[in-house]
N, C-alpha and C. Protein backbone atom coordinates (compact mmCIF):
# COMPACT_ATOMS: atom_id res chain seq x y z
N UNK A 1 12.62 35.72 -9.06
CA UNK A 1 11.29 35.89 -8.56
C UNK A 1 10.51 34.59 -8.75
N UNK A 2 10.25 33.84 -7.68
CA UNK A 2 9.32 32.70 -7.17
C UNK A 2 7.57 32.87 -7.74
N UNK A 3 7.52 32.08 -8.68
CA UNK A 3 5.95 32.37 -9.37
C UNK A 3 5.10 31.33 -8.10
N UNK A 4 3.97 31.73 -7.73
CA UNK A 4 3.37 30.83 -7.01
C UNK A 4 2.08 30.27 -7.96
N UNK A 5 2.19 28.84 -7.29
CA UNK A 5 1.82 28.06 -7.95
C UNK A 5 0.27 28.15 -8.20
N UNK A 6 -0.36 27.58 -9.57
CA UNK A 6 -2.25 28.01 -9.69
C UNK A 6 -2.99 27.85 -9.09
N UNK A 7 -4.07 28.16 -9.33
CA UNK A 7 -5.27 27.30 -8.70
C UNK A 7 -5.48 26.21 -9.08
N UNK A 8 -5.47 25.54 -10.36
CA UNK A 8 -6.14 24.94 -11.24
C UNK A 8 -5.13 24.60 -12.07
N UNK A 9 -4.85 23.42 -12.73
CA UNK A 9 -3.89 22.93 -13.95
C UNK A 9 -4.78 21.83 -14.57
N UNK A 10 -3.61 22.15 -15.89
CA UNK A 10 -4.63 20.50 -17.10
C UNK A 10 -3.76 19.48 -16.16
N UNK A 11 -5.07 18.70 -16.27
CA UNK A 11 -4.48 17.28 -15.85
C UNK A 11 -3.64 16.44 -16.53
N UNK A 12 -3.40 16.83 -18.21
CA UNK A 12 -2.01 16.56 -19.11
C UNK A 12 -0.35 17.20 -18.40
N UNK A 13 -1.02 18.46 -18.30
CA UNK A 13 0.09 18.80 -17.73
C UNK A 13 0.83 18.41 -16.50
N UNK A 14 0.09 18.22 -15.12
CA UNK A 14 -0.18 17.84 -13.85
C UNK A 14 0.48 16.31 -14.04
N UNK A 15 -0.05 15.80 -15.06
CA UNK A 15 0.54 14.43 -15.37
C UNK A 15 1.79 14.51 -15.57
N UNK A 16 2.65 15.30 -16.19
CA UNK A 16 3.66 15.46 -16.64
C UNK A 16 4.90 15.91 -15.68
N UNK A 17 4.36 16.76 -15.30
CA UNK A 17 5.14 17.47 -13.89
C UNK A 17 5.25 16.48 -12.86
N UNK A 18 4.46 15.59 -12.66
CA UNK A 18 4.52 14.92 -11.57
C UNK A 18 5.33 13.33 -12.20
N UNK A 19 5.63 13.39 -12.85
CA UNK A 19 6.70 12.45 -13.61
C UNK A 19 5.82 11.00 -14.09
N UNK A 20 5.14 10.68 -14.01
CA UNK A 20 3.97 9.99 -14.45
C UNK A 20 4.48 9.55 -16.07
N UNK A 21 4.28 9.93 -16.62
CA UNK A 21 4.71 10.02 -18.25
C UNK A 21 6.01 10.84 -18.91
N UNK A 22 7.12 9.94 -19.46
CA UNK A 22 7.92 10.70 -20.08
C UNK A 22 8.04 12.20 -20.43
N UNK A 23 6.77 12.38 -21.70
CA UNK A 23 6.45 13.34 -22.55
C UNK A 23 5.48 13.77 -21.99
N UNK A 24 4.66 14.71 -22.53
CA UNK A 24 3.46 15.56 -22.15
C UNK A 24 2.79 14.55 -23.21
N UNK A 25 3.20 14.94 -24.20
CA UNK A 25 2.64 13.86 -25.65
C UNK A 25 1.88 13.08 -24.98
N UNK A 26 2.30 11.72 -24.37
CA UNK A 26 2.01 10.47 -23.39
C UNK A 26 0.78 10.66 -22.73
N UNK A 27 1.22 11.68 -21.61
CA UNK A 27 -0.16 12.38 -20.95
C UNK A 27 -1.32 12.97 -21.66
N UNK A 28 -0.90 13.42 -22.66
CA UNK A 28 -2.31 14.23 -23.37
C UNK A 28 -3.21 13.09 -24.49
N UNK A 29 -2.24 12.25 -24.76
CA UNK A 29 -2.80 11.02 -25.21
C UNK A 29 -3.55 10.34 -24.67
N UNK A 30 -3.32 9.91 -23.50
CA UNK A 30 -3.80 9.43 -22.50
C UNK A 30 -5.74 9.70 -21.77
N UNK A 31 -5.26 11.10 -21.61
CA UNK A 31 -6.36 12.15 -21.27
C UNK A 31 -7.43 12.03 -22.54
N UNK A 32 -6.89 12.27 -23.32
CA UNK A 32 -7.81 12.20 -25.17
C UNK A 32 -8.41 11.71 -25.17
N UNK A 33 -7.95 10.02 -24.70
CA UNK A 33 -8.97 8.90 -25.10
C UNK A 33 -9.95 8.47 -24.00
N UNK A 34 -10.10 9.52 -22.77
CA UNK A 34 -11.12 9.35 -21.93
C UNK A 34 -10.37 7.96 -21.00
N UNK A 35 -9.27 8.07 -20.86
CA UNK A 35 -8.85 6.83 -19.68
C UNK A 35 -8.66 7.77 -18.90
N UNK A 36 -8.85 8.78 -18.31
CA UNK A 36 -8.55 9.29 -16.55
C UNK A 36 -10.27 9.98 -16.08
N UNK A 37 -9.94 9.45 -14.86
CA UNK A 37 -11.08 10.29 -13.80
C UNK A 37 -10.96 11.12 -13.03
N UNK A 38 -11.62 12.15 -12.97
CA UNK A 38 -11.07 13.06 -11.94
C UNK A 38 -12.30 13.35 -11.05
N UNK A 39 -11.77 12.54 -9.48
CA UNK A 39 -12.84 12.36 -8.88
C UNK A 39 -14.32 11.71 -9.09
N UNK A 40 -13.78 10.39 -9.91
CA UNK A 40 -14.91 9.48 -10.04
C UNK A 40 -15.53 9.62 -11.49
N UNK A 41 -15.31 11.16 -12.23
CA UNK A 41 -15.72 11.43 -13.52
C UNK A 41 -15.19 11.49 -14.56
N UNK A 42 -15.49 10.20 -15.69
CA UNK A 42 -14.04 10.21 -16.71
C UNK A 42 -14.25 11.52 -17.49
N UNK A 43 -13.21 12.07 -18.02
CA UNK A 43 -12.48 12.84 -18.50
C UNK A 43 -12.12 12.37 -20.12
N UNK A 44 -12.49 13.29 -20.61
CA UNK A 44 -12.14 12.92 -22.37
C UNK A 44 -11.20 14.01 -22.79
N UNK A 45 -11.12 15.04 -21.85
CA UNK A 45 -10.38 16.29 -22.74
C UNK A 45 -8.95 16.32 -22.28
N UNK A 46 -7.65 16.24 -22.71
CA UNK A 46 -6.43 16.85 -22.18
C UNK A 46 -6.79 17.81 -20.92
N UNK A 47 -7.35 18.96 -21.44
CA UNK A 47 -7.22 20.39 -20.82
C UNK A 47 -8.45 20.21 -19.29
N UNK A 48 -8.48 18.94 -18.72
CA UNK A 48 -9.33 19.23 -17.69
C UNK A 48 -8.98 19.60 -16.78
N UNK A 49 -9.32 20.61 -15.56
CA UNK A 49 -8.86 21.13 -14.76
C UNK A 49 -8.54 20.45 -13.33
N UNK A 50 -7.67 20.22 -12.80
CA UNK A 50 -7.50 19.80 -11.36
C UNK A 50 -7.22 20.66 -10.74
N UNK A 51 -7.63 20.44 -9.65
CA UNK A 51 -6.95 21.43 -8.22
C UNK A 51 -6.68 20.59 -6.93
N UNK A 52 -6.17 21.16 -5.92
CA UNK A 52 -5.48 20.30 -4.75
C UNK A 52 -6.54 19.50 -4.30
N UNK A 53 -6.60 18.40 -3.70
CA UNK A 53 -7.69 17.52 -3.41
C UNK A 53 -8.76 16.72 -4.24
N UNK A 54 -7.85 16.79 -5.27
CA UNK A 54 -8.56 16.10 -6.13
C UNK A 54 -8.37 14.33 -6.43
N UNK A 55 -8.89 13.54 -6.80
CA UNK A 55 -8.42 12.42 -6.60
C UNK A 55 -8.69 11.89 -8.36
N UNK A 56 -7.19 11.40 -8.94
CA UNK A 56 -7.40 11.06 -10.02
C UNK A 56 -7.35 9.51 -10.25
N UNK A 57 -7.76 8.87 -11.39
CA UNK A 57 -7.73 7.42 -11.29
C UNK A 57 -7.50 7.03 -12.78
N UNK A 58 -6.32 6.55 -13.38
CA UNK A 58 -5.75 6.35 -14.14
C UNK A 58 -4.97 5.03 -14.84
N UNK A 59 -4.53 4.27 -15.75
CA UNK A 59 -4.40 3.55 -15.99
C UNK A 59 -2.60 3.63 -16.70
N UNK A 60 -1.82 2.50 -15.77
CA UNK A 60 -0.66 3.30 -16.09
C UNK A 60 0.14 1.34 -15.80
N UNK A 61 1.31 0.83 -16.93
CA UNK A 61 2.09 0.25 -16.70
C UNK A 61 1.42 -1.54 -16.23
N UNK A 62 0.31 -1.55 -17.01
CA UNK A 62 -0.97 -2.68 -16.29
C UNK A 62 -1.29 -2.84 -14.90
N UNK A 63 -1.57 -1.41 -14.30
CA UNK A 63 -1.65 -1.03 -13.12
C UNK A 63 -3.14 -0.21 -13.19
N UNK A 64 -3.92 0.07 -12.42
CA UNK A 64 -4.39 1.10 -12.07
C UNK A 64 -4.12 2.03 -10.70
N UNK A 65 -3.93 3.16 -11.02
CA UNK A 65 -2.79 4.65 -10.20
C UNK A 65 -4.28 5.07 -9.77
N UNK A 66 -4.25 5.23 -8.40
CA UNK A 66 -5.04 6.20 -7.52
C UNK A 66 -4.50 7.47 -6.76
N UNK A 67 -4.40 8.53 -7.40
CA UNK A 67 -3.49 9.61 -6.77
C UNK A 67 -3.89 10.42 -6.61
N UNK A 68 -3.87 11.19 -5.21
CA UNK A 68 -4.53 12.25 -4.76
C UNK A 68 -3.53 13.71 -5.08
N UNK A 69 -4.22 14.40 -5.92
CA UNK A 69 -2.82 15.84 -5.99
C UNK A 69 -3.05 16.83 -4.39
N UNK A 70 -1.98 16.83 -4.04
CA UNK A 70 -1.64 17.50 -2.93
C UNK A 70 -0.70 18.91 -3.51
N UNK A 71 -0.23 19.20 -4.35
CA UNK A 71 0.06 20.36 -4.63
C UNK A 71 0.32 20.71 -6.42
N UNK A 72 0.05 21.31 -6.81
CA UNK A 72 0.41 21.79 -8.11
C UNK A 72 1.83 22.74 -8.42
N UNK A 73 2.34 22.44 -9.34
CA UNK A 73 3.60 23.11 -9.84
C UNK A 73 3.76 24.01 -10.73
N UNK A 74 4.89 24.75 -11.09
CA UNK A 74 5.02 25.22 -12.00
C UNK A 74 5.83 25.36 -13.11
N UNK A 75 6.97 23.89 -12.76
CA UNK A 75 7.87 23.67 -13.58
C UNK A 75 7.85 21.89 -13.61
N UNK A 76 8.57 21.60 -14.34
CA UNK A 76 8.60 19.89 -14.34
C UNK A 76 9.83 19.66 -13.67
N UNK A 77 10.01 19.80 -12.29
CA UNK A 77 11.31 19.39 -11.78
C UNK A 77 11.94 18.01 -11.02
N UNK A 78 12.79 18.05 -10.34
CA UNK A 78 13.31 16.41 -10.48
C UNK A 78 12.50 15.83 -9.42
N UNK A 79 12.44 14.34 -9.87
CA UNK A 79 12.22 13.24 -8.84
C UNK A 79 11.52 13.54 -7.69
N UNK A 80 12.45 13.93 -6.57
CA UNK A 80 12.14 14.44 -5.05
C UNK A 80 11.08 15.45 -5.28
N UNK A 81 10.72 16.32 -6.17
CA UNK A 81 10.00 17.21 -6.13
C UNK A 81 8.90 16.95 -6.90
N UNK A 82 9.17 16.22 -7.77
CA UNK A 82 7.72 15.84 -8.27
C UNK A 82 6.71 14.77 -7.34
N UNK A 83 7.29 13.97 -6.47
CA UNK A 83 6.51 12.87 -5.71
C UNK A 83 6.32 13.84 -4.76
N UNK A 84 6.60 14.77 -4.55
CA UNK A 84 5.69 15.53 -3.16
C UNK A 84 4.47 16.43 -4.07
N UNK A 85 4.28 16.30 -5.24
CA UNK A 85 2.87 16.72 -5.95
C UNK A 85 1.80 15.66 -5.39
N UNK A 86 1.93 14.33 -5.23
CA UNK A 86 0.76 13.69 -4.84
C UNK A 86 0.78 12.65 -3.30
N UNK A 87 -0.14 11.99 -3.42
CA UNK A 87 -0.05 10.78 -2.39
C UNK A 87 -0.99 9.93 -2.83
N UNK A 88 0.35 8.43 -3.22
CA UNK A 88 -0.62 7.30 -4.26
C UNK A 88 -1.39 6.41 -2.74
N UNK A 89 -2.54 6.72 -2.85
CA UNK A 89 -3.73 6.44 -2.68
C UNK A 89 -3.80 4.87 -2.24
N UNK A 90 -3.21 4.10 -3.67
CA UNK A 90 -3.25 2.80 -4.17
C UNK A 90 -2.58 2.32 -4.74
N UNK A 91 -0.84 1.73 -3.87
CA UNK A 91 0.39 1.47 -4.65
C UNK A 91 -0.18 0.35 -5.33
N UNK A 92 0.86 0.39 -6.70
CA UNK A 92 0.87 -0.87 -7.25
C UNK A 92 1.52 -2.04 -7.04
N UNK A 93 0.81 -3.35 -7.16
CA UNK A 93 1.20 -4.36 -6.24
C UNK A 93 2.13 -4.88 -7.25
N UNK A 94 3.22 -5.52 -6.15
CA UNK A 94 4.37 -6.16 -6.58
C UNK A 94 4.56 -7.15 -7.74
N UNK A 95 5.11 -7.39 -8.91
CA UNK A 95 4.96 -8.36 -9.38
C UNK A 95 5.73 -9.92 -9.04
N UNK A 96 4.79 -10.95 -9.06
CA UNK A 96 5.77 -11.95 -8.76
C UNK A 96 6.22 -12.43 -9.81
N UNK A 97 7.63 -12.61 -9.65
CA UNK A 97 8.25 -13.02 -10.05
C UNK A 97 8.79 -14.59 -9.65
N UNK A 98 8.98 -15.35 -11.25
CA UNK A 98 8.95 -16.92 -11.39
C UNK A 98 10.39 -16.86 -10.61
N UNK A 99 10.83 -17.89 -9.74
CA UNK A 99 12.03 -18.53 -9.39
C UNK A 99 13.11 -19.21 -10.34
N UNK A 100 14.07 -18.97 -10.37
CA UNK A 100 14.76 -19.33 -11.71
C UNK A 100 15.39 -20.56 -10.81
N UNK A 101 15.37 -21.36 -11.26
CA UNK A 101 16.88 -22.35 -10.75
C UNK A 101 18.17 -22.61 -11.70
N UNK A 102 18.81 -22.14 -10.42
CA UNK A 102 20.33 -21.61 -11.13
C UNK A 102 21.03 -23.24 -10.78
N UNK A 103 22.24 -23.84 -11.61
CA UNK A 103 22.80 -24.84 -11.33
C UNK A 103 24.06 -24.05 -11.17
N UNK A 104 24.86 -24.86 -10.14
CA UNK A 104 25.62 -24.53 -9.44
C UNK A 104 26.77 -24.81 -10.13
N UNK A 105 27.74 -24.03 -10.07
CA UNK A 105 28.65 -24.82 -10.61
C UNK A 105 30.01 -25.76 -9.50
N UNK A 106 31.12 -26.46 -10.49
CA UNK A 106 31.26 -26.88 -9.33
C UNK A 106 32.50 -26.05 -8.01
N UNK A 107 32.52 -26.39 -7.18
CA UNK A 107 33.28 -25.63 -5.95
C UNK A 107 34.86 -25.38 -6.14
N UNK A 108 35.20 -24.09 -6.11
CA UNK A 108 36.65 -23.99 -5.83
C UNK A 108 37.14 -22.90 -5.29
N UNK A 109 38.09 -23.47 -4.72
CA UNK A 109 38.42 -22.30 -2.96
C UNK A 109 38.86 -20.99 -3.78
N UNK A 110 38.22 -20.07 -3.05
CA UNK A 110 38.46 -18.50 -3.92
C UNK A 110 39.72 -18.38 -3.89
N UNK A 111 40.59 -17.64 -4.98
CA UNK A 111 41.64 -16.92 -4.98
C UNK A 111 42.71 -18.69 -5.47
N UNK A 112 42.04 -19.70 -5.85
CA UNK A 112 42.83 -20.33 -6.25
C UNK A 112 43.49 -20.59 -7.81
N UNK A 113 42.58 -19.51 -8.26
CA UNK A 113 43.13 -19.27 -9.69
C UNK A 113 42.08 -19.56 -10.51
N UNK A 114 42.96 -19.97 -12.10
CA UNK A 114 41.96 -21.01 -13.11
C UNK A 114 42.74 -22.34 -12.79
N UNK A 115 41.72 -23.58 -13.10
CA UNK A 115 42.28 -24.63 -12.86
C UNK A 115 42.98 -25.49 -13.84
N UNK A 116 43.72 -26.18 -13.43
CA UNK A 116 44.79 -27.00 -14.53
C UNK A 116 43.97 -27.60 -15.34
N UNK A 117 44.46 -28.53 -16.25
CA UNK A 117 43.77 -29.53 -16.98
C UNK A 117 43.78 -30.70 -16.16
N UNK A 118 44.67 -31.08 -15.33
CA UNK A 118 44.34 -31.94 -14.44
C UNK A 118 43.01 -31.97 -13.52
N UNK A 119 43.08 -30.60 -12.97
CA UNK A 119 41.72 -30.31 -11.99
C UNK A 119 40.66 -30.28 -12.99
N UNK A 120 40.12 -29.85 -14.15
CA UNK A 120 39.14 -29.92 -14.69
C UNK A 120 39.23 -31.31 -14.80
N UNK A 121 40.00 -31.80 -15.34
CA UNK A 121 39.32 -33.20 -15.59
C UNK A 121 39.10 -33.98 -14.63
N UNK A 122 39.32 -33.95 -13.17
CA UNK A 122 39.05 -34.44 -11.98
C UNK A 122 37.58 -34.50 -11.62
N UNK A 123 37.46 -32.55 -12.13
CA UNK A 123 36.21 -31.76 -11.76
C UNK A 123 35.06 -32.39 -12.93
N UNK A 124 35.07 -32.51 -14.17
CA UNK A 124 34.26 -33.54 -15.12
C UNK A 124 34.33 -35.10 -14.64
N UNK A 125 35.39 -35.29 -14.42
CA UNK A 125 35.19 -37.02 -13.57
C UNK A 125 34.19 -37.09 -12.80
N UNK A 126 34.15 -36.09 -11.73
CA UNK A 126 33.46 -36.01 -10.64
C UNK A 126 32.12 -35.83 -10.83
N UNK A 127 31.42 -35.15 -11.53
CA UNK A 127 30.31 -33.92 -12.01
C UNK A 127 29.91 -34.61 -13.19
N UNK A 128 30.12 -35.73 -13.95
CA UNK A 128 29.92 -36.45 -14.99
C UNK A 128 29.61 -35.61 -16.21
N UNK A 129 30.03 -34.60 -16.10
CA UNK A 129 29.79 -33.92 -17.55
C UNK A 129 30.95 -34.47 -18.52
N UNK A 130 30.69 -34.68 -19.78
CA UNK A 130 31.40 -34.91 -20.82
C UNK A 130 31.26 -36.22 -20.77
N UNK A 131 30.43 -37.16 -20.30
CA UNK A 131 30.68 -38.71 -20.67
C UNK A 131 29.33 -38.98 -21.09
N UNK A 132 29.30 -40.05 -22.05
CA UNK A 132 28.70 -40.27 -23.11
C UNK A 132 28.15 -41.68 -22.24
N UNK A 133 26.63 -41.27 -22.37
CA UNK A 133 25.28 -42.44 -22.07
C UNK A 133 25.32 -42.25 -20.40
């Protein structure tokens, strides 16, 4: 038997179900210290109530999360089912990332093995590694 889902949920919980935070712990912590809004009004209590159309605004991962709840649940279930609880509002932007420069090493035709001591030392002749000044 299929429980249908509330009117109304804590927004600890809502947090939780919707995969947002590991633990509930996380979420209700969160909620405690007055970092979420619900619909523009911060929130100090765990137990505040949301319902569908609500728009929360939260602080998550050095991001700020704009997420509209589009449906409430009644279990904490996987992945696919928890991202159809909302619609983020306001993805978080990409981080850039520094360019590494990789040095190359030097070239040898695939599938030709490991190389002799002859070929390495051809390959250091060439590539001046190992010589001094």
């Amino acid at each position: 038997m299929a429980q249908s889902p509330p009117a109304a949920m804590r927004v600890d919980k809502w947090l939780w179900h919707a995969r947002f935070f590991k633990t509930r712990t996380l979420a209700t912590r969160l909620a405690a210290a007055g970092n979420i809004r619900i619909n523009g009004q911060k929130q100090s209590r765990a137990s505040a109530s949301i319902r569908i159309g609500d728009v929360l605004t939260f602080p998550l991962n050095r991001h700020i999360r704009l997420i509209e709840v589009v449906a409430l649940s009644t279990r904490r279930g996987p992945a696919a089912e928890a991202q159809a609880l909302y619609i983020d509002r306001d993805p978080p932007k990409p981080q850039k990332r520094e360019e590494k420069i990789v040095a190359q090493a030097a070239f040898r035709e695939a599938g030709s093995g490991r190389p002799t001591k002859k070929k390495r030392r051809a390959e250091s002749h060439f590539t001046g590694k190992g010589q001094i000044g």
